[in-house]
C-alpha atoms as a PDB file:
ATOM      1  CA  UNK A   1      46.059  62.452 108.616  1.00  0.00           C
ATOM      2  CA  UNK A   2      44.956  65.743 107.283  1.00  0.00           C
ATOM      3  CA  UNK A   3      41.729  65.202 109.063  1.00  0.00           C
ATOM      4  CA  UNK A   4      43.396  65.325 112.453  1.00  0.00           C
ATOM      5  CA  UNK A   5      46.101  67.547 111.440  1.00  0.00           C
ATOM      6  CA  UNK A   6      43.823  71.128 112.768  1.00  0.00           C
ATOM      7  CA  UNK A   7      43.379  69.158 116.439  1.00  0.00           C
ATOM      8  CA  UNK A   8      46.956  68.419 116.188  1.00  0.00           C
ATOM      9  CA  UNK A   9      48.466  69.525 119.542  1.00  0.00           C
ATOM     10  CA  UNK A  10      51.569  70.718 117.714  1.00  0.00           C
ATOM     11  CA  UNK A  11      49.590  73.027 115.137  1.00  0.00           C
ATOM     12  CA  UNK A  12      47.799  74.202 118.355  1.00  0.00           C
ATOM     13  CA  UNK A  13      51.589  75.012 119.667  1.00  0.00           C
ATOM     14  CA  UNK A  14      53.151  76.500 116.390  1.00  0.00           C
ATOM     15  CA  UNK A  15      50.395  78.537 116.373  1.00  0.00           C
ATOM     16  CA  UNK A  16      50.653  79.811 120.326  1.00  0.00           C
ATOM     17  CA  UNK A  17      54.203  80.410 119.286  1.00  0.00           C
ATOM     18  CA  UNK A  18      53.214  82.921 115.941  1.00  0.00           C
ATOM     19  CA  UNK A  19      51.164  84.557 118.863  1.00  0.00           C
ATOM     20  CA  UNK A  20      54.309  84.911 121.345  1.00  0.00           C
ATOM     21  CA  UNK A  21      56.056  86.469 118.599  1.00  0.00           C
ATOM     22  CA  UNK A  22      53.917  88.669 117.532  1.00  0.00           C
ATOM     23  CA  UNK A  23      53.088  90.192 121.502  1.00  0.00           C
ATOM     24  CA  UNK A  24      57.501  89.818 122.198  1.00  0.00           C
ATOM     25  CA  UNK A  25      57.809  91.760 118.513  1.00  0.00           C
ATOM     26  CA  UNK A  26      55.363  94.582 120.164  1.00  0.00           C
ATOM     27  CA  UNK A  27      56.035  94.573 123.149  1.00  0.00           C
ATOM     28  CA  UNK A  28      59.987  94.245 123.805  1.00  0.00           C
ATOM     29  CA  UNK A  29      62.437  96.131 122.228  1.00  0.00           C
ATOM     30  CA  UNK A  30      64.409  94.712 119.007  1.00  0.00           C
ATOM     31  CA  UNK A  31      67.561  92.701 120.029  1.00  0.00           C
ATOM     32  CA  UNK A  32      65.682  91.087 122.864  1.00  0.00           C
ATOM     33  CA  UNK A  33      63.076  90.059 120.013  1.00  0.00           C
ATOM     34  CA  UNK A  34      65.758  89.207 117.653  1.00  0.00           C
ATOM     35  CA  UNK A  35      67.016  86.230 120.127  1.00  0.00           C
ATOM     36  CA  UNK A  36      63.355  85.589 120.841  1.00  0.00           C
ATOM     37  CA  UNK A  37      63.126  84.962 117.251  1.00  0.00           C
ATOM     38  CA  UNK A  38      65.914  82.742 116.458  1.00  0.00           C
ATOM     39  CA  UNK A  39      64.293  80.584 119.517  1.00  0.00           C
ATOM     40  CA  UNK A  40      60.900  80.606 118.134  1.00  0.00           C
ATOM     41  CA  UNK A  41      62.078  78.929 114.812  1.00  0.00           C
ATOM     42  CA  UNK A  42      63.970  76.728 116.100  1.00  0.00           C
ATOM     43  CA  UNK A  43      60.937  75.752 118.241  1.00  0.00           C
ATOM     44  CA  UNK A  44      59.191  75.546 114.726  1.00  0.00           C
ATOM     45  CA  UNK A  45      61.729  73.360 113.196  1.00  0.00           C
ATOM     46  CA  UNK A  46      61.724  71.154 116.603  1.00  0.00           C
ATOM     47  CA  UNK A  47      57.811  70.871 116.287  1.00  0.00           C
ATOM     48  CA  UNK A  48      57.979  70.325 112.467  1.00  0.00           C
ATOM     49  CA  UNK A  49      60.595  67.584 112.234  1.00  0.00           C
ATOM     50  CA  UNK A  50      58.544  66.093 115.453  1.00  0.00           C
ATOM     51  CA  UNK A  51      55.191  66.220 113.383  1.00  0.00           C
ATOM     52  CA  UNK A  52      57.172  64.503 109.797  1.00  0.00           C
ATOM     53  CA  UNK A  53      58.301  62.150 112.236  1.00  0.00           C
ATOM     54  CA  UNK A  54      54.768  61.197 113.891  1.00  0.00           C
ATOM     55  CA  UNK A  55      53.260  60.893 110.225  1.00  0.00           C
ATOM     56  CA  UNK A  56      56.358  58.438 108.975  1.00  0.00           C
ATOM     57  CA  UNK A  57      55.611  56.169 112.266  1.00  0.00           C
ATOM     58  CA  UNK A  58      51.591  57.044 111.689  1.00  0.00           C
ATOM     59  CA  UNK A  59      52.149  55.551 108.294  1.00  0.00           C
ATOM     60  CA  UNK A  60      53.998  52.259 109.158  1.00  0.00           C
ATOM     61  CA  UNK A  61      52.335  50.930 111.932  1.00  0.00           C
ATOM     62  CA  UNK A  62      49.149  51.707 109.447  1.00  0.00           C
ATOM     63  CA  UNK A  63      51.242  49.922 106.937  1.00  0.00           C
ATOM     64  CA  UNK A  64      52.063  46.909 109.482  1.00  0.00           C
ATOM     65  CA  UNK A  65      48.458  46.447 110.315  1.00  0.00           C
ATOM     66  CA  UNK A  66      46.952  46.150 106.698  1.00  0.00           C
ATOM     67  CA  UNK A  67      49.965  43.871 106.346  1.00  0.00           C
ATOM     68  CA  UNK A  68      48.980  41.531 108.955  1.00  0.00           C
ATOM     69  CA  UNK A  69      45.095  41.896 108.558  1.00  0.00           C
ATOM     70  CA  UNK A  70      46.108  40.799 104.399  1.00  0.00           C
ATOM     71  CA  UNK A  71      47.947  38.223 105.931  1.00  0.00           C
ATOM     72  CA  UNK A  72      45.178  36.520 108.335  1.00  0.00           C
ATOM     73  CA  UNK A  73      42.434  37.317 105.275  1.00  0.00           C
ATOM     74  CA  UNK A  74      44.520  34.821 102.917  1.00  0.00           C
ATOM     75  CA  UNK A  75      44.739  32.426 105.484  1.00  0.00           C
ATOM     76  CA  UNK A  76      41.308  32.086 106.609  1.00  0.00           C
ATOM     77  CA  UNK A  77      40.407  32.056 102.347  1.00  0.00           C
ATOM     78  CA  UNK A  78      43.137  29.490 102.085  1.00  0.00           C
ATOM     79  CA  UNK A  79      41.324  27.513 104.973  1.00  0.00           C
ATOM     80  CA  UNK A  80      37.802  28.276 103.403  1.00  0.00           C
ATOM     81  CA  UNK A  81      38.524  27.262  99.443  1.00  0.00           C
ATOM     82  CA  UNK A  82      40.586  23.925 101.078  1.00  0.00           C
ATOM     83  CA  UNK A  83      37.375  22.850 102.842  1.00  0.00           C
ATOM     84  CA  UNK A  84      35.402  23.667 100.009  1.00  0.00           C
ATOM     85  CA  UNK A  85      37.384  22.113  97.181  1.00  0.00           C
ATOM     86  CA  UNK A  86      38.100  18.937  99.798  1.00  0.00           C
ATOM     87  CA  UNK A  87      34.052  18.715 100.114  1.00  0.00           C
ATOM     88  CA  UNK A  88      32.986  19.480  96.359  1.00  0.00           C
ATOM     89  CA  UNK A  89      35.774  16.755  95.777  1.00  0.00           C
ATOM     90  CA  UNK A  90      33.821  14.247  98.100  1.00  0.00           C
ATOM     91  CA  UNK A  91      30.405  15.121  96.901  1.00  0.00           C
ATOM     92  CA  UNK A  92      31.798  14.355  93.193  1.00  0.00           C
ATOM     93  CA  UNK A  93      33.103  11.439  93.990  1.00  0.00           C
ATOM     94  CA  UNK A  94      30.164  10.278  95.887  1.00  0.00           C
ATOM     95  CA  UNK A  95      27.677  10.991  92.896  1.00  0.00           C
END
């Protein structure tokens, strides 16, 4: 996860948004900024709650699939040691 989190298209957008703020802070005067603010963070809050989110559901369907993959792995070395045991039990008896 914090591999991919610099490609992440919402770092990419958090950070477009610092940029908007910054060109709306010099550019416009100060109470049309001010709203522009309060929208930007709650962009940011959007975006972060929306990237928590994606790394909770990142998490369990990573969870899920170790699950399952422990599950088949146990099964095929159930099937394995059976048909071992069942053919060092033959050989035994045989000699």
């Amino acid at each position: 996860i914090l591999v991919m989190l610099p490609y992440s298209p919402v770092l990419q957008e958090i950070s477009t948004i610092y940029s908007k703020e910054y060109v709306v802070e010099s550019v416009r005067p100060k109470v049309v900024w001010t709203v522009e603010h309060e929208i930007v963070e709650q962009e940011i809050m959007f975006l972060v709650i929306g990237l928590f989110m994606g790394i909770i559901v990142e998490s369990i369907v990573v969870n899920v699939i170790i699950f399952l993959f422990f599950i088949f792995f146990t099964f095929l070395f159930k099937l394995i040691f059976l048909s071992c045991s069942e053919n060092l039990l033959k050989f035994v008896s045989e000699h």
